[in-house]
PDB file of N, CA and C in Angstrom:
ATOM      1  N   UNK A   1      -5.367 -11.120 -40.918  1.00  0.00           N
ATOM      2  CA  UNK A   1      -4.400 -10.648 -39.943  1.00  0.00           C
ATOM      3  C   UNK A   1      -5.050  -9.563 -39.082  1.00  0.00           C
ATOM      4  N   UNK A   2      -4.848  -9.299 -37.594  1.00  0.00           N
ATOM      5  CA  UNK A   2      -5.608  -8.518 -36.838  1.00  0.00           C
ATOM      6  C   UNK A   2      -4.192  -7.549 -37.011  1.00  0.00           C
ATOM      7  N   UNK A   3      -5.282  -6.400 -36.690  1.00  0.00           N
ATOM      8  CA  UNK A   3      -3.871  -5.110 -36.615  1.00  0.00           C
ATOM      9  C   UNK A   3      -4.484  -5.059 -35.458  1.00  0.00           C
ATOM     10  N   UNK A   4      -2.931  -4.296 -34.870  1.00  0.00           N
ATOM     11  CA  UNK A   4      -2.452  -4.375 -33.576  1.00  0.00           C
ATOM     12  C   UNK A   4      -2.891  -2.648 -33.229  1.00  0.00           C
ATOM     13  N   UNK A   5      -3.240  -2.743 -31.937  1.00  0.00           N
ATOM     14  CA  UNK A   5      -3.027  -1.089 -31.577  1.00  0.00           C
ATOM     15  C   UNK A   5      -2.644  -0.765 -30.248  1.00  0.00           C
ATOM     16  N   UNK A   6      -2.658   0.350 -29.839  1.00  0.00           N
ATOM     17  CA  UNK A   6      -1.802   0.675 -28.836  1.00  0.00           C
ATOM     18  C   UNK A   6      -2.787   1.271 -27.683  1.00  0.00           C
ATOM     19  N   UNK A   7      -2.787   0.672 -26.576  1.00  0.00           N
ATOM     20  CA  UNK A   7      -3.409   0.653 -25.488  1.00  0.00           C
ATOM     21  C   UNK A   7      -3.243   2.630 -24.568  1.00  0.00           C
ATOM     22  N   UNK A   8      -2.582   2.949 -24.944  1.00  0.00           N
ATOM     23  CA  UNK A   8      -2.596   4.365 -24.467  1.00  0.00           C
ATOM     24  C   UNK A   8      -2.279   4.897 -25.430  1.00  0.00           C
ATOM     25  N   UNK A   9      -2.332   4.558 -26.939  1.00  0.00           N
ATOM     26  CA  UNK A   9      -2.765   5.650 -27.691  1.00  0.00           C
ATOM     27  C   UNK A   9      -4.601   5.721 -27.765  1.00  0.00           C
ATOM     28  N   UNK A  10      -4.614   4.708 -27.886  1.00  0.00           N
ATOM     29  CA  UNK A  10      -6.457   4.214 -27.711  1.00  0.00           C
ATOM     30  C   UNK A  10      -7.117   5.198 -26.604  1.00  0.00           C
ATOM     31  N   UNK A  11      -6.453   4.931 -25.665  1.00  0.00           N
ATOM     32  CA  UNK A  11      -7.255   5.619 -24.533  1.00  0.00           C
ATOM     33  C   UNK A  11      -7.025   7.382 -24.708  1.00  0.00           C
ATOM     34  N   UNK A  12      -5.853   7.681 -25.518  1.00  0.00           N
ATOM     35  CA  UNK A  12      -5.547   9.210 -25.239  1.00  0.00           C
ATOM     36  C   UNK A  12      -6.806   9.993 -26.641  1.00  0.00           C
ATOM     37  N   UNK A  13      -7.097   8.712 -27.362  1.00  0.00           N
ATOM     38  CA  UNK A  13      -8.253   9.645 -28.808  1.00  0.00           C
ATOM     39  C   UNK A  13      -9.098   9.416 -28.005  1.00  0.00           C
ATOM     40  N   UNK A  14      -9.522   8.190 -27.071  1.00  0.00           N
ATOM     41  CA  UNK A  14     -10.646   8.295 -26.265  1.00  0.00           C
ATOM     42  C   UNK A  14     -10.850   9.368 -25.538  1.00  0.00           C
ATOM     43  N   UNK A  15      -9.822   9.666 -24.753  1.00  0.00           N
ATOM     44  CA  UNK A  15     -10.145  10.907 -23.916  1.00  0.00           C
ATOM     45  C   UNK A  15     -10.628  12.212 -24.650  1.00  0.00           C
ATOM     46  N   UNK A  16      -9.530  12.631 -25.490  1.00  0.00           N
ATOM     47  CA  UNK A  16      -9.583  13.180 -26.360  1.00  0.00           C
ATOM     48  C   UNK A  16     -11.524  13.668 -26.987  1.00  0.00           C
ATOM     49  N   UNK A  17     -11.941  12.464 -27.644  1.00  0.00           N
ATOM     50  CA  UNK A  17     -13.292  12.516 -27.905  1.00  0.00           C
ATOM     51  C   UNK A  17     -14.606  12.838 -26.911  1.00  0.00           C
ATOM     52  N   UNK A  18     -14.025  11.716 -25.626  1.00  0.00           N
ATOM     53  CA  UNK A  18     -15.224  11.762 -24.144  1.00  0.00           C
ATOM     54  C   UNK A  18     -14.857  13.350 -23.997  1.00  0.00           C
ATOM     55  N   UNK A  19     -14.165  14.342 -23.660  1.00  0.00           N
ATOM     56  CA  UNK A  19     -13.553  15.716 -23.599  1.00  0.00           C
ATOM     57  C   UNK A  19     -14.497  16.816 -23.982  1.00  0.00           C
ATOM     58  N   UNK A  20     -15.289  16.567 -25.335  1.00  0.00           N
ATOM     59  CA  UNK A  20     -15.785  17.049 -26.303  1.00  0.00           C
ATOM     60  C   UNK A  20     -16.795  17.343 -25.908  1.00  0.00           C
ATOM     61  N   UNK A  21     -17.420  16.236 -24.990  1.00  0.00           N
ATOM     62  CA  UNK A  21     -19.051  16.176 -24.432  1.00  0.00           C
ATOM     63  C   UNK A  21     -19.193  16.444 -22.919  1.00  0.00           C
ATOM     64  N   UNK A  22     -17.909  17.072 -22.319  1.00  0.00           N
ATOM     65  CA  UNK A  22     -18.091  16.827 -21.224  1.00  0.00           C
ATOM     66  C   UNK A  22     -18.383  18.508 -20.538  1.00  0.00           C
ATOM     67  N   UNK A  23     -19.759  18.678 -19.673  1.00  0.00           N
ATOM     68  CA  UNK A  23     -19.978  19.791 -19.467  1.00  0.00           C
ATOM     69  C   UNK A  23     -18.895  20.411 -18.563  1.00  0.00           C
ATOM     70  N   UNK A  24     -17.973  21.701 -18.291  1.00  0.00           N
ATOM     71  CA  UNK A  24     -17.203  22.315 -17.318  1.00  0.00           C
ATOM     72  C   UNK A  24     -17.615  22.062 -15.866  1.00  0.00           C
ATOM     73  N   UNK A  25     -16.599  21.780 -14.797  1.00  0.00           N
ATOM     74  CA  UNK A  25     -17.318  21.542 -13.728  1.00  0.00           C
ATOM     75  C   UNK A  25     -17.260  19.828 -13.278  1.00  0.00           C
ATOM     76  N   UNK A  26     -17.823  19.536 -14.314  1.00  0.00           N
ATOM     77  CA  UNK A  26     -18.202  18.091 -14.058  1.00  0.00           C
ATOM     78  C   UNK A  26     -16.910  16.952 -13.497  1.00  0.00           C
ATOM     79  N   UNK A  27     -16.910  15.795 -12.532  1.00  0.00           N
ATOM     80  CA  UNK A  27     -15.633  15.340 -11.822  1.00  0.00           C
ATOM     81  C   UNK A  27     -16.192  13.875 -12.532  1.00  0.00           C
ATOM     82  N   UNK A  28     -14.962  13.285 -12.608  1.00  0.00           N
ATOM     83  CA  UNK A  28     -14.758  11.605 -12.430  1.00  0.00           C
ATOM     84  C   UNK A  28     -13.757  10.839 -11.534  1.00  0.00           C
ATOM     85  N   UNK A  29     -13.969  10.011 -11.450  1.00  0.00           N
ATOM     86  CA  UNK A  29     -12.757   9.079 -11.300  1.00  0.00           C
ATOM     87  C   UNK A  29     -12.740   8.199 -12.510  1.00  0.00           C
ATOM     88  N   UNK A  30     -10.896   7.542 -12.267  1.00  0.00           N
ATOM     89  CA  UNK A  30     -10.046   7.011 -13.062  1.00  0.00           C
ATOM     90  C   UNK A  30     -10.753   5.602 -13.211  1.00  0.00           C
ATOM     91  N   UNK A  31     -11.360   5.335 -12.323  1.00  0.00           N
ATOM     92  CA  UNK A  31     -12.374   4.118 -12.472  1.00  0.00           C
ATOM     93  C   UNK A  31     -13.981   4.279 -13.421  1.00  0.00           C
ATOM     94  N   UNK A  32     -14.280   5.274 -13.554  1.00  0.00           N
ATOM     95  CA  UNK A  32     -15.056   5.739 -13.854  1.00  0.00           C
ATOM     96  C   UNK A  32     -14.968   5.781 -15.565  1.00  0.00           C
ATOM     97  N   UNK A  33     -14.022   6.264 -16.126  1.00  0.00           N
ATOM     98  CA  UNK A  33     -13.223   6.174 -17.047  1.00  0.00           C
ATOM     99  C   UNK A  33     -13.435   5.227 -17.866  1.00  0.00           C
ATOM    100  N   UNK A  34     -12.605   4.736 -16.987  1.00  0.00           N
ATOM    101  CA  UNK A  34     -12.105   3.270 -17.583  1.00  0.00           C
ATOM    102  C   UNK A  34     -13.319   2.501 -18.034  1.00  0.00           C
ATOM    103  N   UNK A  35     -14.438   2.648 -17.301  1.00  0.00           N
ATOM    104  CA  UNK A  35     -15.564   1.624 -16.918  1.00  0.00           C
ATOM    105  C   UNK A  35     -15.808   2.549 -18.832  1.00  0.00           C
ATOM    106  N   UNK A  36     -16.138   3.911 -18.950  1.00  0.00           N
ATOM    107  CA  UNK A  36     -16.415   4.189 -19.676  1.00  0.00           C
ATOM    108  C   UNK A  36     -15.505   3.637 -21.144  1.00  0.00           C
ATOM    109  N   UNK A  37     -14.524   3.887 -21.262  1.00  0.00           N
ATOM    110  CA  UNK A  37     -13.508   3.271 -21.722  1.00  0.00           C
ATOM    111  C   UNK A  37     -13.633   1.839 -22.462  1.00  0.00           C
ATOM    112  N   UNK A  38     -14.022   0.761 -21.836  1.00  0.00           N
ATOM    113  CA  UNK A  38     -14.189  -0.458 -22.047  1.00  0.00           C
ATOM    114  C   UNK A  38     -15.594  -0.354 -22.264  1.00  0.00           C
ATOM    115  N   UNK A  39     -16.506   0.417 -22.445  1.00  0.00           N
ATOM    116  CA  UNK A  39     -17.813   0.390 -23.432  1.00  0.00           C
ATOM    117  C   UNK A  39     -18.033   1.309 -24.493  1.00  0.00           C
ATOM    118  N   UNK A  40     -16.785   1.592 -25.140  1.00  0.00           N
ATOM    119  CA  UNK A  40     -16.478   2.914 -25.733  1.00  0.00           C
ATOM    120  C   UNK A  40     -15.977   1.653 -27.310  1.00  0.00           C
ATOM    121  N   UNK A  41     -15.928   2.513 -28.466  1.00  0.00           N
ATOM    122  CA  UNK A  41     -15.471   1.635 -29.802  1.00  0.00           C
ATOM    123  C   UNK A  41     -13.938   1.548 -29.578  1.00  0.00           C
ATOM    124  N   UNK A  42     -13.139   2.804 -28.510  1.00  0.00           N
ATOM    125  CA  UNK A  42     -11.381   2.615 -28.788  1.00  0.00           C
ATOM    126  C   UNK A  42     -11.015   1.173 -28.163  1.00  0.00           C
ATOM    127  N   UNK A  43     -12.239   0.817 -27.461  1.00  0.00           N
ATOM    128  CA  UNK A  43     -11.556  -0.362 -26.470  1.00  0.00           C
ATOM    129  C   UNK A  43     -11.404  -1.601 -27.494  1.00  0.00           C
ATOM    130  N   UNK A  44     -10.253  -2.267 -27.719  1.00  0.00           N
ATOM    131  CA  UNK A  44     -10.074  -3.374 -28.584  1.00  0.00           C
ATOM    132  C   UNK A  44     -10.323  -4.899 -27.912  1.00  0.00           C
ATOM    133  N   UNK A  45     -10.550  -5.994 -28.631  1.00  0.00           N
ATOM    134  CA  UNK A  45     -10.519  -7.013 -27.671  1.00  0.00           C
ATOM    135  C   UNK A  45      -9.192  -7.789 -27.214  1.00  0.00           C
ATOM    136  N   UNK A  46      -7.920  -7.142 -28.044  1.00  0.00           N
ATOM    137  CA  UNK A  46      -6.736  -7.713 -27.362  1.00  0.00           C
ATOM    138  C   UNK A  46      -6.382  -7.049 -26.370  1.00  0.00           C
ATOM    139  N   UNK A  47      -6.936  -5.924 -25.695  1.00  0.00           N
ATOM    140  CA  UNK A  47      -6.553  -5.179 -24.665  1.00  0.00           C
ATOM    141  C   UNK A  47      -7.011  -6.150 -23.129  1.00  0.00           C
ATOM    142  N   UNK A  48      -7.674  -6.865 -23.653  1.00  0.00           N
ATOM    143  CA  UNK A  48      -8.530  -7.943 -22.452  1.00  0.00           C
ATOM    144  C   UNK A  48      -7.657  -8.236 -22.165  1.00  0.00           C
ATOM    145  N   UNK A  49      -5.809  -8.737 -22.942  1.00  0.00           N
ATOM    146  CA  UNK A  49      -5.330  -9.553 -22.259  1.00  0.00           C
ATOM    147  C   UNK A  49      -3.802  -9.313 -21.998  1.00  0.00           C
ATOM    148  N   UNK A  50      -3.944  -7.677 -21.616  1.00  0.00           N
ATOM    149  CA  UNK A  50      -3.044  -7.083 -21.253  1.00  0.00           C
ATOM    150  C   UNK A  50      -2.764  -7.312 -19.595  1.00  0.00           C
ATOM    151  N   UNK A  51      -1.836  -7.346 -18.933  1.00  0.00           N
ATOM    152  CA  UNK A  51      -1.331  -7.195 -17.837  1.00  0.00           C
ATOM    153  C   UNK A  51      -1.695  -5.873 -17.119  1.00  0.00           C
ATOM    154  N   UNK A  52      -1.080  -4.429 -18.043  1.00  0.00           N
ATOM    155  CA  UNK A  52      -1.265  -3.227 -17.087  1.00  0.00           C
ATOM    156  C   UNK A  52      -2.768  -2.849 -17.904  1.00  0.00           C
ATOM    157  N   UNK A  53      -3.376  -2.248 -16.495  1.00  0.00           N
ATOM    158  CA  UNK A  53      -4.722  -2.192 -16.550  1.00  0.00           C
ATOM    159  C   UNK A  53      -4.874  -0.987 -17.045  1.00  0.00           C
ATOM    160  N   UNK A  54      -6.347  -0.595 -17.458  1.00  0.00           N
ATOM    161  CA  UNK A  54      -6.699   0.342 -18.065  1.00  0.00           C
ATOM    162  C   UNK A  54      -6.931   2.070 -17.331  1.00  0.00           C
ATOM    163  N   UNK A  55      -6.866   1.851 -16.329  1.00  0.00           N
ATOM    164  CA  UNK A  55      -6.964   2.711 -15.081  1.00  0.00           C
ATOM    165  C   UNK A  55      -5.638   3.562 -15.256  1.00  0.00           C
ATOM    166  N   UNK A  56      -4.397   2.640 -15.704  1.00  0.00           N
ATOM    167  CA  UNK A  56      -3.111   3.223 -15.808  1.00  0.00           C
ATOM    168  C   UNK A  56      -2.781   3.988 -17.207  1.00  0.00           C
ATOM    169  N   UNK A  57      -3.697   3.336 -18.028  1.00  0.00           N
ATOM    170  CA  UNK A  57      -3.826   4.268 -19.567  1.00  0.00           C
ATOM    171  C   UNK A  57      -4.577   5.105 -19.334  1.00  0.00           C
ATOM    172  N   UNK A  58      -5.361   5.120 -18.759  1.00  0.00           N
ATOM    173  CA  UNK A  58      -6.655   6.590 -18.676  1.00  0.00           C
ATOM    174  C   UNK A  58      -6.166   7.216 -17.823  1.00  0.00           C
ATOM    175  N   UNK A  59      -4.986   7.529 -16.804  1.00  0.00           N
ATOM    176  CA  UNK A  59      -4.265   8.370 -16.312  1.00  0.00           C
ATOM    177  C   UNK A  59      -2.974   8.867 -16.826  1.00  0.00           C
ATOM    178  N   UNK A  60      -2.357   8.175 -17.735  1.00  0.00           N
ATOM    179  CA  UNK A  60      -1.632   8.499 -18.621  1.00  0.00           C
ATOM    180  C   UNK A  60      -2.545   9.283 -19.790  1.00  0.00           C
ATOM    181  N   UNK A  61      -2.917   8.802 -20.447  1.00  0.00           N
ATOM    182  CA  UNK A  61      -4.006   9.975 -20.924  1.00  0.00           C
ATOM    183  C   UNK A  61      -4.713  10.998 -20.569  1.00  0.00           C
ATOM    184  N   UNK A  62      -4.946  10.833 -19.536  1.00  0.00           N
ATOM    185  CA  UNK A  62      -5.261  12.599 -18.735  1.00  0.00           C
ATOM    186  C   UNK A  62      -4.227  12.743 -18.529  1.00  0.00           C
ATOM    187  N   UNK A  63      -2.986  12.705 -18.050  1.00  0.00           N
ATOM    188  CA  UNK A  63      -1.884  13.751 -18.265  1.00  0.00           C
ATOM    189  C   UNK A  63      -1.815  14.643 -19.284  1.00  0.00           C
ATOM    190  N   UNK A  64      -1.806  13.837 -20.578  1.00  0.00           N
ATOM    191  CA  UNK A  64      -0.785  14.140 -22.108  1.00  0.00           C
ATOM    192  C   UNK A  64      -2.285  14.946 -22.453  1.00  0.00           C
ATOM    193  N   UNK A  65      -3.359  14.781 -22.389  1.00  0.00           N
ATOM    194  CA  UNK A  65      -4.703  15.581 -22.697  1.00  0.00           C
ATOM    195  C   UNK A  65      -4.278  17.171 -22.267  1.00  0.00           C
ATOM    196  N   UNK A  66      -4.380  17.143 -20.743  1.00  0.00           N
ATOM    197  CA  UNK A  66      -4.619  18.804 -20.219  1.00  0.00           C
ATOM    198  C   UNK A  66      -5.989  19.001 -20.032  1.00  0.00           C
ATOM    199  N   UNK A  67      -6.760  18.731 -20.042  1.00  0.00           N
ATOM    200  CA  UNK A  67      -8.023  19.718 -20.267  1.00  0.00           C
ATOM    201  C   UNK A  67      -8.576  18.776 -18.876  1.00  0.00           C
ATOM    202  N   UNK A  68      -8.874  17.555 -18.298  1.00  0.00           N
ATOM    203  CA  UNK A  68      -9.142  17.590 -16.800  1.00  0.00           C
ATOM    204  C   UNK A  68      -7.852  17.832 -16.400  1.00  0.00           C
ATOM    205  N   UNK A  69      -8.377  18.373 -15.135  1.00  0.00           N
ATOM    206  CA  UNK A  69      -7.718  18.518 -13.550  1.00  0.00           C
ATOM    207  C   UNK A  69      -7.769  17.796 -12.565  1.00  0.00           C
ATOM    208  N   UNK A  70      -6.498  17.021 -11.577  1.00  0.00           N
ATOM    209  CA  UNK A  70      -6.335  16.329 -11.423  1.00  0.00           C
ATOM    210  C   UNK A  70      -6.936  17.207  -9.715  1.00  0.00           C
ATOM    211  N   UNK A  71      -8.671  17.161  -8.827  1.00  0.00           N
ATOM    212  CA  UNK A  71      -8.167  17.433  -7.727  1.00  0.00           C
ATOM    213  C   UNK A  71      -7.841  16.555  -6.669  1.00  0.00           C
ATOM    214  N   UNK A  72      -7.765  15.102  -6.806  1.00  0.00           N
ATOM    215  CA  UNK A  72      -7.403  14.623  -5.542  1.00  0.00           C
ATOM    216  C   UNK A  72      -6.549  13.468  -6.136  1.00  0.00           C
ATOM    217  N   UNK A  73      -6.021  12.403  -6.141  1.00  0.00           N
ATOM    218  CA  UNK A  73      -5.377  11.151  -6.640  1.00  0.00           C
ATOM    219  C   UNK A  73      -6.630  10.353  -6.970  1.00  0.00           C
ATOM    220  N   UNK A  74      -6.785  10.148  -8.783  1.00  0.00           N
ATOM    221  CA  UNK A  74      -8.018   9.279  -8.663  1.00  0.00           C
ATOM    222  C   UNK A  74      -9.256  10.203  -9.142  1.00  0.00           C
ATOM    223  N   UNK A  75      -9.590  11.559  -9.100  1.00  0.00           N
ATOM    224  CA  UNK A  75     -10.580  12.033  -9.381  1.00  0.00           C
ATOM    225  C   UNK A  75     -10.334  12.911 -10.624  1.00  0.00           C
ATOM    226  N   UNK A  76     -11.057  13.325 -10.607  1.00  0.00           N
ATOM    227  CA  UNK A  76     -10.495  14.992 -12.085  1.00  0.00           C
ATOM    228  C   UNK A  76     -11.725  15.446 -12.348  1.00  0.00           C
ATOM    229  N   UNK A  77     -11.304  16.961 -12.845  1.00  0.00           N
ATOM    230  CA  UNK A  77     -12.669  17.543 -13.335  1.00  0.00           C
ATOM    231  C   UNK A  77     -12.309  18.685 -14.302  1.00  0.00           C
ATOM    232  N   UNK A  78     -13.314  18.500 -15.210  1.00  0.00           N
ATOM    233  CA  UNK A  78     -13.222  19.230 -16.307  1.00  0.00           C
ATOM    234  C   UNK A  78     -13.018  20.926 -16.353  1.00  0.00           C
ATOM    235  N   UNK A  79     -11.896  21.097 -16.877  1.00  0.00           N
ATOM    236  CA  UNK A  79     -11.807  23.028 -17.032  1.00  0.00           C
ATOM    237  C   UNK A  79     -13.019  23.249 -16.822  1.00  0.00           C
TER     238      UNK A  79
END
């Protein structure tokens, strides 16, 4: 039986962890992320065949995180 997991809880330990290593200063985008995201161990293979994309969990996850800053729609950068 495959266990099931949750597509923005996945991405919020992801963030969570990428967070850890990330020098102050430093910016991404939500694409950027993601790209990271889907070569990362949280990414599962039933997430392939989700509808809402991963771009929308890794911005939901930087919300509920705190620690990037959101400066333009799409970008962020680390406290």
């Amino acid at each position: 039986m495959q266990e099931k997991y949750s597509l923005n809880e996945q991405t919020l330990l992801f963030i969570q962890e990428f967070e850890k290593h990330v020098e102050s200063g430093k910016t991404y985008t939500t694409q950027e992320l993601a790209d990271e995201f889907e070569a990362s161990a949280f990414n599962k293979e039933q997430f392939n065949t989700y509808k809402k994309t991963k771009n929308n969990a890794i911005w939901w996850a930087l919300t509920r995180s705190g620690n990037l800053l959101m400066l333009k729609r799409g970008t962020y950068k680390r406290k």
